[in-house]
Protein backbone atom coordinates (compact mmCIF):
# COMPACT_ATOMS: atom_id res chain seq x y z
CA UNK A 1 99.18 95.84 107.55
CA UNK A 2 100.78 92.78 105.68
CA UNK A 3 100.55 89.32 108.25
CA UNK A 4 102.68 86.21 107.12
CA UNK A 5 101.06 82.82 108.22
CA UNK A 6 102.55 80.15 107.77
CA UNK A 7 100.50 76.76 107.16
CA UNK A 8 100.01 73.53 106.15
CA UNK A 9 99.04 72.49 101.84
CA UNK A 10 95.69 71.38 103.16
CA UNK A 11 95.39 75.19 104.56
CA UNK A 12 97.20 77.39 102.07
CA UNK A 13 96.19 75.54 98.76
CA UNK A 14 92.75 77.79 98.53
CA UNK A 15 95.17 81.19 99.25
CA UNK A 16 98.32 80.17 97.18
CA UNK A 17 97.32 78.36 93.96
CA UNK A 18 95.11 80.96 92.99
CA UNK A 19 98.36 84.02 93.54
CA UNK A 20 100.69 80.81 91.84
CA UNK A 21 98.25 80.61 88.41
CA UNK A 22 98.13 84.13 88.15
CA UNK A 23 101.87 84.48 88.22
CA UNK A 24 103.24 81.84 86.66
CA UNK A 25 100.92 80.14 84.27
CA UNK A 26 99.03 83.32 83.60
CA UNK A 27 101.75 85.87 83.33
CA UNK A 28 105.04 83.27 82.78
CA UNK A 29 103.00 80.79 80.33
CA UNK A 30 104.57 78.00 82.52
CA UNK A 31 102.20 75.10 81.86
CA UNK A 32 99.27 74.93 84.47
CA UNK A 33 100.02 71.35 84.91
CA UNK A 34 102.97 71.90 86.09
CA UNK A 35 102.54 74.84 88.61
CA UNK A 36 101.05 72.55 91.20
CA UNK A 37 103.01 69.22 92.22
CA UNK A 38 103.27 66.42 94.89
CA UNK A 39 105.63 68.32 96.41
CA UNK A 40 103.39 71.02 98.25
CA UNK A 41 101.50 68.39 100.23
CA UNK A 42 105.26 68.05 102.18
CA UNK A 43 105.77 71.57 102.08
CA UNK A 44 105.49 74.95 104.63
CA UNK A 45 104.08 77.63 102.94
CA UNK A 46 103.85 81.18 103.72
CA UNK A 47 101.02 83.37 102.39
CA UNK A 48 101.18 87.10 102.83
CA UNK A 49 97.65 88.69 103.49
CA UNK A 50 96.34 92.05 104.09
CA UNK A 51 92.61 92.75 105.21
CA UNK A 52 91.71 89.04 104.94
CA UNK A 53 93.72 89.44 100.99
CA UNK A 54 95.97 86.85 99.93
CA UNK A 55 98.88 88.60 98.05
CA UNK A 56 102.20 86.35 98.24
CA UNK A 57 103.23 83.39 98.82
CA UNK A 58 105.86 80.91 98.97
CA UNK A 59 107.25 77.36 100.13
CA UNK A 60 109.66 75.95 101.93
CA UNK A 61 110.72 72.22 101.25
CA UNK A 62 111.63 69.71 103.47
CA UNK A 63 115.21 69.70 102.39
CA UNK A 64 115.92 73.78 102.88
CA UNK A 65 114.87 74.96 99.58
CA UNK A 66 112.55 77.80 99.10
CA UNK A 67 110.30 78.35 95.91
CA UNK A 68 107.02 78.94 94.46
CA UNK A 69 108.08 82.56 95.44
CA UNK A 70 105.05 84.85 94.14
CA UNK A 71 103.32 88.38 94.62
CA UNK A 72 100.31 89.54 92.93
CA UNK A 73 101.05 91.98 89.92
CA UNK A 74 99.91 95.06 91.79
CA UNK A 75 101.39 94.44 95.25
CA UNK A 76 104.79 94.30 93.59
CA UNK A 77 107.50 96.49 94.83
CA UNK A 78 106.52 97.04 98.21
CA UNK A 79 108.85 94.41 100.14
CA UNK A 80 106.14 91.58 100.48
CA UNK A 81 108.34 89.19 98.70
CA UNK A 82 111.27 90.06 101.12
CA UNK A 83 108.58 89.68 104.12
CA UNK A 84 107.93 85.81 103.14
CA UNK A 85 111.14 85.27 102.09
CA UNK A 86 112.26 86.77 105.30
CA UNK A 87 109.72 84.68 107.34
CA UNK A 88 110.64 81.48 105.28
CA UNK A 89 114.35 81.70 106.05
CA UNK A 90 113.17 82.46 110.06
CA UNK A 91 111.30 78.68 109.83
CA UNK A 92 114.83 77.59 108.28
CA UNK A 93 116.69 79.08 111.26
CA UNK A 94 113.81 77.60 113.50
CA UNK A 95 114.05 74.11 112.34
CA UNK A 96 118.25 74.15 113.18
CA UNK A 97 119.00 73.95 109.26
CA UNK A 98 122.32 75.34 108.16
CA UNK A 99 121.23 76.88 104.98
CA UNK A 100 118.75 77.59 102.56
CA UNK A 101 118.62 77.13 98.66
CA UNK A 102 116.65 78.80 96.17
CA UNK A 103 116.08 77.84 92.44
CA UNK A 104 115.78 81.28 91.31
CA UNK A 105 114.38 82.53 88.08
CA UNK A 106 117.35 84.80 86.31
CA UNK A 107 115.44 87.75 86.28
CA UNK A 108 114.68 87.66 90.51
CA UNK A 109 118.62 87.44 90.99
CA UNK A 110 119.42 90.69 92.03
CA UNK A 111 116.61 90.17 94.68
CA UNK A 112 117.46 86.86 95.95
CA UNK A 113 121.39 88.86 95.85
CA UNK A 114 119.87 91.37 98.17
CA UNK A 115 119.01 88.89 100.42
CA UNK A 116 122.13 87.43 101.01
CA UNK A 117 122.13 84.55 98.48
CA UNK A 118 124.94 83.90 96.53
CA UNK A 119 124.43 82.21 93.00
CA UNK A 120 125.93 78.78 92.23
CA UNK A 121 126.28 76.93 89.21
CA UNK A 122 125.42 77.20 85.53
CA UNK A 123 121.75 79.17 84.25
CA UNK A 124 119.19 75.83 83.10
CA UNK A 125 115.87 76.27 82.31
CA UNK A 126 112.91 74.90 84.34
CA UNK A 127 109.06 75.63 82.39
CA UNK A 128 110.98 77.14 79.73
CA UNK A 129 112.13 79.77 82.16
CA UNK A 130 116.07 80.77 82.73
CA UNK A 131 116.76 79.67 86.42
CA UNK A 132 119.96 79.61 88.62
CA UNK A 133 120.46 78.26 92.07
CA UNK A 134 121.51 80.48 94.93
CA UNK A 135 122.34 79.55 98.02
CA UNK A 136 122.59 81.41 101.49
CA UNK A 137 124.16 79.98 104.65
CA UNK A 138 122.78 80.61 107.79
């Protein structure tokens, strides 16, 4: 059974960089210097695990914008993106915020869509990659 946690940088770092390399510098070729910023010590993050197995993660910004959304390659597919997404929109709700953003890479549209997000705005690229912002009100 999948369990979401939710936790501080100093806590998730040692779970979530590790599923964040493999995803997006590994697979996406974004730069590795990148992937990682000053950002995540100010951020919530959610990290999916399964028998003590980090699988997903994903943060959620002081402002009311997710990111850093990632699953493992072979855990893919079987709605553990939608769990943290799910849970990181619950700490939105939690925290009295009226919406949530989401810089989404062009290709994870249709799931942010399914979601309830809404896209805004012209495609730009961030790491080379086609992004969009979506937005979902709450």
């Amino acid at each position: 059974m999948v369990k979401i946690d939710l936790m501080p940088w100093g806590q998730a770092r040692a779970h979530a960089a590790p599923i964040r390399f493999a995803v997006f510098v590994e697979e996406q070729g974004v730069p590795r210097e990148l992937e990682l910023d000053d950002l995540d010590e100010r951020c919530e993050h959610a990290v999916a695990f399964e028998n003590g197995k980090a699988l997903a993660t994903g943060r959620l910004l002081p402002d009311g914008h997710i990111g850093r959304m990632a699953v493992l390659k072979p855990w893919r597919g079987r709605g553990i993106g939608g769990a943290i997404l799910a849970r990181l929109i619950e700490r939105v709700r939690e925290r009295g915020d009226k919406e949530v953003i989401v810089s989404a890479q062009v290709h994870a549209s249709a799931f942010y869509r399914a979601h309830g997000f809404a896209e805004e705005g012209a495609e730009y690229l961030e790491a080379g990659i086609p992004h969009r912002d979506m937005r979902r009100r709450l």
